[in-house]
PDB file of N, CA and C in Angstrom:
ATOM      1  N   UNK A   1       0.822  -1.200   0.000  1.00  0.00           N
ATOM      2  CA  UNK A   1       0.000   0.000   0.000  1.00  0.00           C
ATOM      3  C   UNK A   1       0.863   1.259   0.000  1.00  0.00           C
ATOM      4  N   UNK A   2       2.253   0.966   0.761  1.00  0.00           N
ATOM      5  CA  UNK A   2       2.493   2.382   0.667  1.00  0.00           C
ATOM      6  C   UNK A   2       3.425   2.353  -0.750  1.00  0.00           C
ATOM      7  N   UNK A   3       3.438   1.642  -1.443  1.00  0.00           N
ATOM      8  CA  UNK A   3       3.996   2.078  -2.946  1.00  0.00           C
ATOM      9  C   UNK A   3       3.214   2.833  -3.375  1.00  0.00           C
ATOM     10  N   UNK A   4       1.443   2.215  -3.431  1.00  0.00           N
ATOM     11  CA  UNK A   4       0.259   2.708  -3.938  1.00  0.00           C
ATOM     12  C   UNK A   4       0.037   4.132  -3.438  1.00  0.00           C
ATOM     13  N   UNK A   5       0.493   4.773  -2.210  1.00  0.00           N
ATOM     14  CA  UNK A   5       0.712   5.837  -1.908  1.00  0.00           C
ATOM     15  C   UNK A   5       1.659   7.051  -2.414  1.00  0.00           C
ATOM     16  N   UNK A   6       2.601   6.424  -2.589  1.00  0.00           N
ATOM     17  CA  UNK A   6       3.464   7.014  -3.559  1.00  0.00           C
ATOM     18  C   UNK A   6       3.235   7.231  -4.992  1.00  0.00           C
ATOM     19  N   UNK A   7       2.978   6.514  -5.318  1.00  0.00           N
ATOM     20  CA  UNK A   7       2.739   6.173  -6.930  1.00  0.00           C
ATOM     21  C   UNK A   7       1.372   7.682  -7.016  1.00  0.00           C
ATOM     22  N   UNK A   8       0.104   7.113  -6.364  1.00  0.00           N
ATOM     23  CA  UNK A   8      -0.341   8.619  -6.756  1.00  0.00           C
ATOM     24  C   UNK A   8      -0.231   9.889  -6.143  1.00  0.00           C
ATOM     25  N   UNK A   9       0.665  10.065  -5.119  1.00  0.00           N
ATOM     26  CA  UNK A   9       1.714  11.537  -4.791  1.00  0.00           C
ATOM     27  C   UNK A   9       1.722  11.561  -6.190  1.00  0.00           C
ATOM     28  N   UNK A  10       2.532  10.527  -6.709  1.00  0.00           N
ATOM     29  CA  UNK A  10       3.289  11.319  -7.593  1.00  0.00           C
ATOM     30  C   UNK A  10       2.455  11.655  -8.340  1.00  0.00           C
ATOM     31  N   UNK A  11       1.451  11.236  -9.096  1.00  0.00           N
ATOM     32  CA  UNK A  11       0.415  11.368 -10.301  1.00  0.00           C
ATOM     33  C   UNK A  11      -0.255  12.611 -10.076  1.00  0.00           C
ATOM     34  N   UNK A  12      -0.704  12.843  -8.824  1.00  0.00           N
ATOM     35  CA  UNK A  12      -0.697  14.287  -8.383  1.00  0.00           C
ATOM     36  C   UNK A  12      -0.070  15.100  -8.439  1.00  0.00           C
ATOM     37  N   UNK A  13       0.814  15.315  -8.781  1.00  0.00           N
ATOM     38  CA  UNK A  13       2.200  16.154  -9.532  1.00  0.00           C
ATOM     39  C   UNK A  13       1.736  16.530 -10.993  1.00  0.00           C
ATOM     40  N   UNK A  14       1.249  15.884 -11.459  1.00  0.00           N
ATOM     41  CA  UNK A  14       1.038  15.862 -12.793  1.00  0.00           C
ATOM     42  C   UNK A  14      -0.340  16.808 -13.328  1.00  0.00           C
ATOM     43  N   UNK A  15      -0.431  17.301 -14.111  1.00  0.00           N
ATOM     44  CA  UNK A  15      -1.978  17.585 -14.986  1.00  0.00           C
ATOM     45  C   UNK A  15      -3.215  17.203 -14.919  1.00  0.00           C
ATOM     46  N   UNK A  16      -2.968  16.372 -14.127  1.00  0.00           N
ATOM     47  CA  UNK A  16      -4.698  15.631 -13.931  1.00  0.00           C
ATOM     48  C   UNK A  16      -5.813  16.251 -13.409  1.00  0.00           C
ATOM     49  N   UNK A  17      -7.296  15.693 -14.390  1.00  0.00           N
ATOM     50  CA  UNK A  17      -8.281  16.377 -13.347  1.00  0.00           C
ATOM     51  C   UNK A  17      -8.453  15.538 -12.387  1.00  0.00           C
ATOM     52  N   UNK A  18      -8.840  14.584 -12.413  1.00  0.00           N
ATOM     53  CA  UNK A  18      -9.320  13.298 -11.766  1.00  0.00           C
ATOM     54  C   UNK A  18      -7.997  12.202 -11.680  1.00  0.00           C
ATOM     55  N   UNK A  19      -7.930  11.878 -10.640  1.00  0.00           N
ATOM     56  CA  UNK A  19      -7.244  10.162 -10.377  1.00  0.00           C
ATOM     57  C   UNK A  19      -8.471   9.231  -9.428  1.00  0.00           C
ATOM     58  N   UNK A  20      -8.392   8.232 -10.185  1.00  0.00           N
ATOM     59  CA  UNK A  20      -9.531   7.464  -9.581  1.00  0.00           C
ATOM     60  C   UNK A  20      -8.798   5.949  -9.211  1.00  0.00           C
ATOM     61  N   UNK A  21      -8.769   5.829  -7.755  1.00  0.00           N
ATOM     62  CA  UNK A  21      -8.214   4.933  -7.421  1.00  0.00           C
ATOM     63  C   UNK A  21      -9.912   3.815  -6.456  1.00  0.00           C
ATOM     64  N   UNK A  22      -9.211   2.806  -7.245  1.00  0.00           N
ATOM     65  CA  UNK A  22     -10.638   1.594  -7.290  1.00  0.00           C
ATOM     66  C   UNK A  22     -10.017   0.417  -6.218  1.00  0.00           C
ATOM     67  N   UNK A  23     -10.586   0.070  -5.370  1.00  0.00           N
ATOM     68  CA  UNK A  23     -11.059  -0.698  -4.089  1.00  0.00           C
ATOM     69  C   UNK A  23     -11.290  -0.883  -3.107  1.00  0.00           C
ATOM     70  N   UNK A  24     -11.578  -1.379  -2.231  1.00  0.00           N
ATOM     71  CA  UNK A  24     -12.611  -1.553  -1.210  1.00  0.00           C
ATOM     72  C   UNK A  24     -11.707  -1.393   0.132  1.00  0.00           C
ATOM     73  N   UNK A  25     -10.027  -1.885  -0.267  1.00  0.00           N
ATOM     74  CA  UNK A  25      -9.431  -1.889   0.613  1.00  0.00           C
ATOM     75  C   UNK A  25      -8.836  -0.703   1.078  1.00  0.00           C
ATOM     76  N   UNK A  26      -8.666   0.136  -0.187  1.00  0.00           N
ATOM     77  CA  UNK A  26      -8.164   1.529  -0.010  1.00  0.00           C
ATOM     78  C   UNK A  26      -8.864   2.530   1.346  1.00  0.00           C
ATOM     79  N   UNK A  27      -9.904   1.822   1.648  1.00  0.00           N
ATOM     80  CA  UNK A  27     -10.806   2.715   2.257  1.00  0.00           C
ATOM     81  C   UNK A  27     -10.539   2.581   3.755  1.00  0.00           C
ATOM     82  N   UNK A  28      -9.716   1.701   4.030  1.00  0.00           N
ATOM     83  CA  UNK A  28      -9.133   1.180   5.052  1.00  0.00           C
ATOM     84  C   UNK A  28      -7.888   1.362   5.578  1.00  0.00           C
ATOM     85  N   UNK A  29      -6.895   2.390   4.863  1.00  0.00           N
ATOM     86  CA  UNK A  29      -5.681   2.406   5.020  1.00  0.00           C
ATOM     87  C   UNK A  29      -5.564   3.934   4.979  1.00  0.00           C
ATOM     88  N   UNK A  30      -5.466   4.746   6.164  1.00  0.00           N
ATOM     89  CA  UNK A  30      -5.482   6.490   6.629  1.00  0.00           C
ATOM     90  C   UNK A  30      -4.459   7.048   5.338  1.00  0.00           C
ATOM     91  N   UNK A  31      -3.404   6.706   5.152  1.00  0.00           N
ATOM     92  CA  UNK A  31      -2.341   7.667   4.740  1.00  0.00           C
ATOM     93  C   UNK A  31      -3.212   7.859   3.223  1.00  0.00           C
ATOM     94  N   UNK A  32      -4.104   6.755   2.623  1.00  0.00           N
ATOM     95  CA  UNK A  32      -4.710   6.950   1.322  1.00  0.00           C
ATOM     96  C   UNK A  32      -5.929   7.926   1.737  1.00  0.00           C
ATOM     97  N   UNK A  33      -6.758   7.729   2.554  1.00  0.00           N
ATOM     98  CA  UNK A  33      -7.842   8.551   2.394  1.00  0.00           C
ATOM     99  C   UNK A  33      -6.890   9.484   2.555  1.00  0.00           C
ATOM    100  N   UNK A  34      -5.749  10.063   3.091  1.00  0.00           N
ATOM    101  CA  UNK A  34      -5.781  11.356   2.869  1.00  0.00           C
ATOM    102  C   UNK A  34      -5.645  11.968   1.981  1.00  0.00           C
ATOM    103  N   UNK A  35      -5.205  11.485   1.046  1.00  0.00           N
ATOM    104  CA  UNK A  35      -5.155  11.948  -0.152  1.00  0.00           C
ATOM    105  C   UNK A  35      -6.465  12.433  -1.156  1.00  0.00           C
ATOM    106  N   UNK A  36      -8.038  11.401  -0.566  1.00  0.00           N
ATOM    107  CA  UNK A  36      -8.945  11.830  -1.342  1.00  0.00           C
ATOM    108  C   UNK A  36      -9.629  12.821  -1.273  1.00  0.00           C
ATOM    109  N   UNK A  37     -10.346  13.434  -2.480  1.00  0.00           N
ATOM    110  CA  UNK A  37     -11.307  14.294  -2.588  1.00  0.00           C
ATOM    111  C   UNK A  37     -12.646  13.640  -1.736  1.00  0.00           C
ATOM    112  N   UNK A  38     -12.725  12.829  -2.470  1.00  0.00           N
ATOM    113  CA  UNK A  38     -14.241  12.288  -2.676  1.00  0.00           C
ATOM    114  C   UNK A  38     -14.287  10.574  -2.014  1.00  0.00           C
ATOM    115  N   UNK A  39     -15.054  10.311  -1.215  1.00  0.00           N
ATOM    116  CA  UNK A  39     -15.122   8.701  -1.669  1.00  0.00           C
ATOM    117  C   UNK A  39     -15.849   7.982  -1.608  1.00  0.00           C
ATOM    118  N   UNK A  40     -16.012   6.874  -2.458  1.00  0.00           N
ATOM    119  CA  UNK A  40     -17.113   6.256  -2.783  1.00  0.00           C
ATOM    120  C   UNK A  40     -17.527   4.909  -2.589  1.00  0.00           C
ATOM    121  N   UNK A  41     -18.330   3.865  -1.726  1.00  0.00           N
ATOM    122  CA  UNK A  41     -18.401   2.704  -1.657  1.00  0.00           C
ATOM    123  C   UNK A  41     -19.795   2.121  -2.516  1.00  0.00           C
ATOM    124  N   UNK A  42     -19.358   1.295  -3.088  1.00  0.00           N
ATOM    125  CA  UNK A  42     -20.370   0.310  -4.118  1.00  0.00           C
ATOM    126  C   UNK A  42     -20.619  -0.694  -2.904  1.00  0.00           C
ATOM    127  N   UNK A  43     -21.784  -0.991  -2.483  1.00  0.00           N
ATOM    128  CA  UNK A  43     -22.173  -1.930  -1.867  1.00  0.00           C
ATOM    129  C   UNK A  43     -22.997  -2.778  -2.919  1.00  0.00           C
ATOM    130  N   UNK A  44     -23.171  -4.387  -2.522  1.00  0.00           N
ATOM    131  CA  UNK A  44     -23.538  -5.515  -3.094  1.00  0.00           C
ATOM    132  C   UNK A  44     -24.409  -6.280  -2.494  1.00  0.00           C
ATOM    133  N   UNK A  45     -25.306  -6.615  -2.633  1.00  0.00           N
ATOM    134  CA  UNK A  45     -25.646  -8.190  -2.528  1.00  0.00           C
ATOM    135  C   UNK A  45     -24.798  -9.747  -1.942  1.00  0.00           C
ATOM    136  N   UNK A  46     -25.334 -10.167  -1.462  1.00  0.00           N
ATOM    137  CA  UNK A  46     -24.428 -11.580  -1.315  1.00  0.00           C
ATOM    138  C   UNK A  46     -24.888 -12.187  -2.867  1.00  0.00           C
ATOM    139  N   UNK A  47     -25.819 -12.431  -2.949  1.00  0.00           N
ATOM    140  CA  UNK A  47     -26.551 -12.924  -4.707  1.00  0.00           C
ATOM    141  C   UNK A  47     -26.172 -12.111  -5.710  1.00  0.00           C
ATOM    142  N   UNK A  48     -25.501 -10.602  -5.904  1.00  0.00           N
ATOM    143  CA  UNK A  48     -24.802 -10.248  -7.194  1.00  0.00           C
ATOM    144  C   UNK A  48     -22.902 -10.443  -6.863  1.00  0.00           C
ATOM    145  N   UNK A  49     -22.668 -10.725  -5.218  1.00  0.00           N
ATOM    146  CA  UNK A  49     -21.244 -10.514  -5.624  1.00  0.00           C
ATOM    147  C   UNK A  49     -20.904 -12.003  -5.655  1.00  0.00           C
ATOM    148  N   UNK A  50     -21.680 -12.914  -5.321  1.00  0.00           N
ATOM    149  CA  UNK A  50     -21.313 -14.356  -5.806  1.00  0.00           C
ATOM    150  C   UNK A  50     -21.660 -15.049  -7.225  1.00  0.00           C
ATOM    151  N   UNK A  51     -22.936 -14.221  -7.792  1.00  0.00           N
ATOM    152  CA  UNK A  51     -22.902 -14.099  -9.492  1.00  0.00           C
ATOM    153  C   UNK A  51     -21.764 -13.465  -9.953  1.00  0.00           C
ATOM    154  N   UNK A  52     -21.263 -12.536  -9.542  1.00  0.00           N
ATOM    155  CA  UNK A  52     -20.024 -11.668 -10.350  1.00  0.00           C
ATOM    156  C   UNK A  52     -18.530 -12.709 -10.279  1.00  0.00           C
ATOM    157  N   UNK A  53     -19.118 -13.353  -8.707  1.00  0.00           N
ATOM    158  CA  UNK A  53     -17.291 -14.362  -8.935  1.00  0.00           C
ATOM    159  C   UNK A  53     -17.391 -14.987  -9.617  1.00  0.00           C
ATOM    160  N   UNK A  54     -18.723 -15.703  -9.948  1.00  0.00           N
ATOM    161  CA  UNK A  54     -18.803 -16.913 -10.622  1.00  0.00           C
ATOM    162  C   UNK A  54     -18.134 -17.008 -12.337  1.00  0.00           C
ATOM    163  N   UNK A  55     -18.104 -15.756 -12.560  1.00  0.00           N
ATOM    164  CA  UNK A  55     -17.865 -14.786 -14.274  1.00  0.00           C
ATOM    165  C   UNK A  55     -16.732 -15.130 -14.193  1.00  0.00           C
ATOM    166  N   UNK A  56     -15.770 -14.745 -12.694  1.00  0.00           N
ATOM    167  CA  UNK A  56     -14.676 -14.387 -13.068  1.00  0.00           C
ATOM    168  C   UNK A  56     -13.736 -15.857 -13.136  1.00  0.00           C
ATOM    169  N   UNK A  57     -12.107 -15.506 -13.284  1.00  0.00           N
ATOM    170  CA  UNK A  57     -11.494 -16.616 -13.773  1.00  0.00           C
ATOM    171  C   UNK A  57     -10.030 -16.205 -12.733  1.00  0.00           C
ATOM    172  N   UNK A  58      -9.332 -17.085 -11.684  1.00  0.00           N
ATOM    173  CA  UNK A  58      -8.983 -16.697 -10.743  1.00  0.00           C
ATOM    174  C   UNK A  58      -7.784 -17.618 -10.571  1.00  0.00           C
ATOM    175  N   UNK A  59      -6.500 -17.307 -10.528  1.00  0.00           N
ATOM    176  CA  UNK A  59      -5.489 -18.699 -10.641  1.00  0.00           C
ATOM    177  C   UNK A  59      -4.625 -18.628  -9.452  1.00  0.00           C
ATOM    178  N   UNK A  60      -4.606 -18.998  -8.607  1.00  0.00           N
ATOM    179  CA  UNK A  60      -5.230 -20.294  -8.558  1.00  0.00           C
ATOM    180  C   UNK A  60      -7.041 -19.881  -8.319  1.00  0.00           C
ATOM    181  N   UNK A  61      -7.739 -21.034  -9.445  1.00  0.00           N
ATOM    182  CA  UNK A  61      -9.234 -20.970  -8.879  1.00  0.00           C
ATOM    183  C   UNK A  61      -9.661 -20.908  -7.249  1.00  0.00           C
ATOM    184  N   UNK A  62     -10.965 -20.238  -7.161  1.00  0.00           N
ATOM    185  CA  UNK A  62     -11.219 -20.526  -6.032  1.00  0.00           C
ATOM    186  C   UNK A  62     -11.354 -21.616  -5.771  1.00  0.00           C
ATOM    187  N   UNK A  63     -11.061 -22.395  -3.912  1.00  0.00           N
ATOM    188  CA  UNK A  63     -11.486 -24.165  -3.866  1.00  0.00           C
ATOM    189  C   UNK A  63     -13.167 -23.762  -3.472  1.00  0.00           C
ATOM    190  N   UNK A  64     -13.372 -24.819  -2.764  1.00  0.00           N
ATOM    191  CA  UNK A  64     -15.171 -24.945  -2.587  1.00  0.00           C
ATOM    192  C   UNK A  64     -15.308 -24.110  -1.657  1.00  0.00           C
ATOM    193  N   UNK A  65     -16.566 -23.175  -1.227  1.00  0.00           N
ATOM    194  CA  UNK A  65     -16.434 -22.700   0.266  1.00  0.00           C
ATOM    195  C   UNK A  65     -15.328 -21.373   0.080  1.00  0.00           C
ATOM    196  N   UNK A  66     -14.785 -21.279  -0.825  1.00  0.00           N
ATOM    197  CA  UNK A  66     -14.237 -19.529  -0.414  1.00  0.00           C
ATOM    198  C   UNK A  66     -14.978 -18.465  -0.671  1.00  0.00           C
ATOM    199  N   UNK A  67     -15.695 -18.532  -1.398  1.00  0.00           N
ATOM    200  CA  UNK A  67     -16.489 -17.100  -1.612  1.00  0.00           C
ATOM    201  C   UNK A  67     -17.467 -17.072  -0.126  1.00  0.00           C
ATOM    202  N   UNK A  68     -18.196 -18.372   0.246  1.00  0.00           N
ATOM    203  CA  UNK A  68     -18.671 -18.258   1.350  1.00  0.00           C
ATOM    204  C   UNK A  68     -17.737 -17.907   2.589  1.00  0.00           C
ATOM    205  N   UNK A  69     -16.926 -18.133   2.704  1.00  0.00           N
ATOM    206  CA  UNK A  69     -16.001 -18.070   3.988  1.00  0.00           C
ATOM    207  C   UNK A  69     -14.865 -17.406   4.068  1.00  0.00           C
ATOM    208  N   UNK A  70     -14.424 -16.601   2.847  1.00  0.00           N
ATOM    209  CA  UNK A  70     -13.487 -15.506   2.723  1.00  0.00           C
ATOM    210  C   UNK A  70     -14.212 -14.644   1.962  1.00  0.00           C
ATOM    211  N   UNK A  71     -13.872 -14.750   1.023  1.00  0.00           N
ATOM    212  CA  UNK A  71     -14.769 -13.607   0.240  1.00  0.00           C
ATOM    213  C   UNK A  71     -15.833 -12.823   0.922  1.00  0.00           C
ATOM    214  N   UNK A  72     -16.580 -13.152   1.300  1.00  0.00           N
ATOM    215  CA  UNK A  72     -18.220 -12.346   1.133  1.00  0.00           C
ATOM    216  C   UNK A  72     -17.976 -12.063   2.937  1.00  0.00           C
ATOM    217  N   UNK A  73     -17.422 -12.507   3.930  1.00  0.00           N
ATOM    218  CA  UNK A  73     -17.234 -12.560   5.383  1.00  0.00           C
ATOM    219  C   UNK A  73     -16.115 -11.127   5.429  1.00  0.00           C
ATOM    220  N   UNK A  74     -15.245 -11.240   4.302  1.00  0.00           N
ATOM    221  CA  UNK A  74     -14.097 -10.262   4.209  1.00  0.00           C
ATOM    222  C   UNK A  74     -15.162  -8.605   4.050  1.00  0.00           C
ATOM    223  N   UNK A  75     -15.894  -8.736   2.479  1.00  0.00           N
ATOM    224  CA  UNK A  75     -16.921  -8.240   2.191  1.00  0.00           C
ATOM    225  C   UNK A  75     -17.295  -7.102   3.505  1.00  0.00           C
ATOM    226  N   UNK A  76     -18.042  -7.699   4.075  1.00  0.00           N
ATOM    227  CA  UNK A  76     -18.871  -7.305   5.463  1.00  0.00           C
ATOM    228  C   UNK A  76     -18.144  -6.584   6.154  1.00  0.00           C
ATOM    229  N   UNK A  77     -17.071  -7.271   6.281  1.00  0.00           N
ATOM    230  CA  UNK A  77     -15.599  -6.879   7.689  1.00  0.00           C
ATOM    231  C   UNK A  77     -15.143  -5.456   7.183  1.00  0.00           C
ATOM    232  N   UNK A  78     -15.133  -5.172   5.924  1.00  0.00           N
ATOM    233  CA  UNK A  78     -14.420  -3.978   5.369  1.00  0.00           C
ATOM    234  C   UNK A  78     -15.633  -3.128   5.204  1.00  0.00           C
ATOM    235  N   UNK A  79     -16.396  -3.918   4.805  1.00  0.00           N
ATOM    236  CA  UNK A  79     -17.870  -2.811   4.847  1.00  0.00           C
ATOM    237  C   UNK A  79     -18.394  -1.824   6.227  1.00  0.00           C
ATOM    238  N   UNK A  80     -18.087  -3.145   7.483  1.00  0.00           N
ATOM    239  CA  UNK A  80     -18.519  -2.849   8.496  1.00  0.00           C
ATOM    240  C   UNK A  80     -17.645  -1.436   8.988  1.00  0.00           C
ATOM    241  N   UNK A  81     -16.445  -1.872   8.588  1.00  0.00           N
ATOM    242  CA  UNK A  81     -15.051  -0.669   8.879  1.00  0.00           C
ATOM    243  C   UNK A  81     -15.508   0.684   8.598  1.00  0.00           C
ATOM    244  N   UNK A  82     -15.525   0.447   7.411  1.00  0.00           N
ATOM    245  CA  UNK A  82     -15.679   1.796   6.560  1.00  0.00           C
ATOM    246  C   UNK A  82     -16.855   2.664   7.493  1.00  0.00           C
ATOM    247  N   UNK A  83     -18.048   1.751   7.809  1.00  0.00           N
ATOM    248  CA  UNK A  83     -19.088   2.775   8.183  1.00  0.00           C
ATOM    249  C   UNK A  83     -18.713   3.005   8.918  1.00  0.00           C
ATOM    250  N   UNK A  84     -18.024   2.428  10.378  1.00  0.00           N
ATOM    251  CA  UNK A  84     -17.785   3.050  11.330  1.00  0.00           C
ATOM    252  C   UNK A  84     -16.006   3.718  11.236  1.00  0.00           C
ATOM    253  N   UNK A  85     -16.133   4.099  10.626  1.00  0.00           N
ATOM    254  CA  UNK A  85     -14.658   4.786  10.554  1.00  0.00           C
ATOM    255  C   UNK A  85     -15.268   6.672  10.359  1.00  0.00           C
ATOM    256  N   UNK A  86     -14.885   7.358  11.770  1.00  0.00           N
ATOM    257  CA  UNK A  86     -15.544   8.725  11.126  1.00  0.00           C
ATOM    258  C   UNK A  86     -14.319   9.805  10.545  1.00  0.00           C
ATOM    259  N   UNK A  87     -13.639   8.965  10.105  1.00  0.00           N
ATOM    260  CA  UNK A  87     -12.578  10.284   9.051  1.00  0.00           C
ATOM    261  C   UNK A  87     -13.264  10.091   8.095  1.00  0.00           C
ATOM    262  N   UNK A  88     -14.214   9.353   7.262  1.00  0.00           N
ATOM    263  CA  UNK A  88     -14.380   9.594   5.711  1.00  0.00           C
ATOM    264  C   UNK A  88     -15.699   8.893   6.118  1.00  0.00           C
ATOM    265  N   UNK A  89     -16.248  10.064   5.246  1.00  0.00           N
ATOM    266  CA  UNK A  89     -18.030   9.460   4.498  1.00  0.00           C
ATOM    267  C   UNK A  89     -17.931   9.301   3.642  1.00  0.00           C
ATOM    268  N   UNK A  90     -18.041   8.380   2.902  1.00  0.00           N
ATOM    269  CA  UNK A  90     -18.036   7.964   1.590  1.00  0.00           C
ATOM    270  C   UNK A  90     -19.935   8.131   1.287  1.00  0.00           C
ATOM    271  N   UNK A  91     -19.576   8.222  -0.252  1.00  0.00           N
ATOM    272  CA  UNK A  91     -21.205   8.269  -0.771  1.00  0.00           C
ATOM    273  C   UNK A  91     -21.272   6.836  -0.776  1.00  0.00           C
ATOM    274  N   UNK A  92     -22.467   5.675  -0.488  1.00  0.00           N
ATOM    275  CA  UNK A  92     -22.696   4.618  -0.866  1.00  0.00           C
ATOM    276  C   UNK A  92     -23.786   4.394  -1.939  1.00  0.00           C
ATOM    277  N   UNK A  93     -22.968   3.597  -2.673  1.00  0.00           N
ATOM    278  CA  UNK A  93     -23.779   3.700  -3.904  1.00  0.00           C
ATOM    279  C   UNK A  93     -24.125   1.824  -3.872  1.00  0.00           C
ATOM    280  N   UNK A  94     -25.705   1.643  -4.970  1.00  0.00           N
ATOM    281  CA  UNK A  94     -25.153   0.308  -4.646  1.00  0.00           C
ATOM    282  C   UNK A  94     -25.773  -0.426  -6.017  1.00  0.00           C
ATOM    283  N   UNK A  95     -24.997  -1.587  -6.088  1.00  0.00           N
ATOM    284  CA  UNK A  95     -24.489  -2.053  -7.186  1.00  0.00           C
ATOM    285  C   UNK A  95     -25.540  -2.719  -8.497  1.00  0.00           C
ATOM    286  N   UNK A  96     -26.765  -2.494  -7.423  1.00  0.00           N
ATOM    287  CA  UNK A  96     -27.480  -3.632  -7.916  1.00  0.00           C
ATOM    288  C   UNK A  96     -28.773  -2.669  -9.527  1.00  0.00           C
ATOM    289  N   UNK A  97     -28.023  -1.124  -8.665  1.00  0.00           N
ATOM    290  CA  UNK A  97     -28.721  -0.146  -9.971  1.00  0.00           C
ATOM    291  C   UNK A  97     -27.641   0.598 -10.809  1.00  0.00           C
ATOM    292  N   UNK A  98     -26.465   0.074 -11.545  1.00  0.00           N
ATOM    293  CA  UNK A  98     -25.296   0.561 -12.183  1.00  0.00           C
ATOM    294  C   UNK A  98     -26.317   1.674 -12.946  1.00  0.00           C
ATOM    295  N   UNK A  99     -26.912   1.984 -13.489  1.00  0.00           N
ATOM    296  CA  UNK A  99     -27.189   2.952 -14.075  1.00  0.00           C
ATOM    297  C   UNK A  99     -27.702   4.451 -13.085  1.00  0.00           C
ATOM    298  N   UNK A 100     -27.839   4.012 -11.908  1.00  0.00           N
ATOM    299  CA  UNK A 100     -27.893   5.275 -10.838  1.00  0.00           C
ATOM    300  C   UNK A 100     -26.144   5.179 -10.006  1.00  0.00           C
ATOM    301  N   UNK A 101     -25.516   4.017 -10.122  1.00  0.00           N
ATOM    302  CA  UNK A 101     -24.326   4.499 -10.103  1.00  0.00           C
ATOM    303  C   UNK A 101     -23.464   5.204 -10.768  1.00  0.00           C
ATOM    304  N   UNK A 102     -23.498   5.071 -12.568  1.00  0.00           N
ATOM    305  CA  UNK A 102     -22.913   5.970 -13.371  1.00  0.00           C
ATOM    306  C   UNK A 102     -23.000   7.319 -12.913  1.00  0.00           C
ATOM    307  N   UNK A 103     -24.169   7.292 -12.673  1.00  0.00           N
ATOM    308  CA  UNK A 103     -24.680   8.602 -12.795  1.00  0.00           C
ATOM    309  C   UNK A 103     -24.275   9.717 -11.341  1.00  0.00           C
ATOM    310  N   UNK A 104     -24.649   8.853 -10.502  1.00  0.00           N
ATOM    311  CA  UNK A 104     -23.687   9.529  -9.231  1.00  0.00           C
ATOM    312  C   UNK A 104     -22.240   9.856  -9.453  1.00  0.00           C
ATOM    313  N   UNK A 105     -21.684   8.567  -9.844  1.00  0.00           N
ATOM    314  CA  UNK A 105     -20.235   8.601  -9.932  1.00  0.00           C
ATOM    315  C   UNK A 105     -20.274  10.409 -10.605  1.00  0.00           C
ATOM    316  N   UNK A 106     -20.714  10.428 -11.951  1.00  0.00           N
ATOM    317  CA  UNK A 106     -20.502  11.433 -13.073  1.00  0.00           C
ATOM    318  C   UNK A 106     -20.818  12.439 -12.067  1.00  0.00           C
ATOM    319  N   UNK A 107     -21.666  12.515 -11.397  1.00  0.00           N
ATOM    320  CA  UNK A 107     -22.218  13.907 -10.587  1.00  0.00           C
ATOM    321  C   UNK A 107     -21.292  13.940  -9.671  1.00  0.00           C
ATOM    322  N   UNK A 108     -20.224  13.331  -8.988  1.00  0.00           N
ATOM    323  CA  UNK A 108     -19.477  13.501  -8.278  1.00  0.00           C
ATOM    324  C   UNK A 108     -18.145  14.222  -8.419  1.00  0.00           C
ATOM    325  N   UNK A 109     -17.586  13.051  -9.614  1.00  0.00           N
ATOM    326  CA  UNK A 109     -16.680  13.860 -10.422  1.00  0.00           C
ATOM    327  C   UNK A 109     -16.738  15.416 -11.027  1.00  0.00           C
ATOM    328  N   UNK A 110     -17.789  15.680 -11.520  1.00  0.00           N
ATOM    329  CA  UNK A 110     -18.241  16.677 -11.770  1.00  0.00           C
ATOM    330  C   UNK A 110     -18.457  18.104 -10.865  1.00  0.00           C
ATOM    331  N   UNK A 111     -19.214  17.552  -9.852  1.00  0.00           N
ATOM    332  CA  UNK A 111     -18.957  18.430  -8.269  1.00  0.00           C
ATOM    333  C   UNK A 111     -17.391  18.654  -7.827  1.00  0.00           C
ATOM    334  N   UNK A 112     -16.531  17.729  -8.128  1.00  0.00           N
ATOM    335  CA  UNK A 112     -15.002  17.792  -7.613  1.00  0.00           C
ATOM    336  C   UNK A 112     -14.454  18.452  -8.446  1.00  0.00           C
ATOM    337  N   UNK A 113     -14.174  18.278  -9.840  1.00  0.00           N
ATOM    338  CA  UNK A 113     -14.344  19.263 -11.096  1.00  0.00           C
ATOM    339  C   UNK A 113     -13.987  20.720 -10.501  1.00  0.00           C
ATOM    340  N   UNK A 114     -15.349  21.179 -10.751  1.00  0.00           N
ATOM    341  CA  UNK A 114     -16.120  22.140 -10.209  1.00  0.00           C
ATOM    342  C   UNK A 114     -15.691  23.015  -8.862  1.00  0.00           C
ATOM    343  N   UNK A 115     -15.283  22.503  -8.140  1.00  0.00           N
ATOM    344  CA  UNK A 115     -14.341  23.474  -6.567  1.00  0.00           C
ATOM    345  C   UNK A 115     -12.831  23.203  -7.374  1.00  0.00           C
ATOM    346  N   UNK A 116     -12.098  22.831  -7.856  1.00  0.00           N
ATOM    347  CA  UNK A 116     -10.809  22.978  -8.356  1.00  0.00           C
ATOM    348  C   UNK A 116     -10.523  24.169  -9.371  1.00  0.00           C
TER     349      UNK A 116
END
């Protein structure tokens, strides 16, 4: 993580409007939120985020019983964090209406935009 810290210092140096840094874990580690503007949690379903593993392709595969007993338990644990963590409110958005997530996302970015 703290490479990942570094790495966008540095990108922040640069021209950018937006850097958009994507996961669940980020939200969990102080020296990164400090860096954010904005932040955002996609919440899920147990029934869309165990359809979504099922898509994916994972090497080593998952064995039997991990999405139930790591995955989706991990899920919760970081979920649970986040809410009770009061340095950062994140907007929660949730997954199961991507087309009112685009759309937040865009209105967010846009709001951040916008004070710069």
């Amino acid at each position: 993580m703290d490479n990942l810290v570094a790495d966008i210092k540095q990108e922040m140096t640069k021209d950018h409007s937006v850097i958009i840094v994507e996961g669940h874990l980020v939200l969990n580690f102080p020296p990164l939120i400090e860096l954010f503007d904005e932040t955002i949690f996609i919440t899920l379903s147990y029934g869309l985020a165990h359809e979504r593993r099922l898509t994916r392709t994972y090497d080593p595969p998952d064995g039997p019983g991990y999405f139930e007993n790591v995955v989706w338990p991990g899920y919760l644990l970081i979920l649970e964090e986040v809410r009770g963590n009061g340095k950062i409110k994140p907007t929660f958005l949730d997954a199961a209406d991507p087309n009112e997530v685009y759309s937040r996302v865009e209105e967010i970015v846009t709001n951040c935009l916008a004070k710069k």
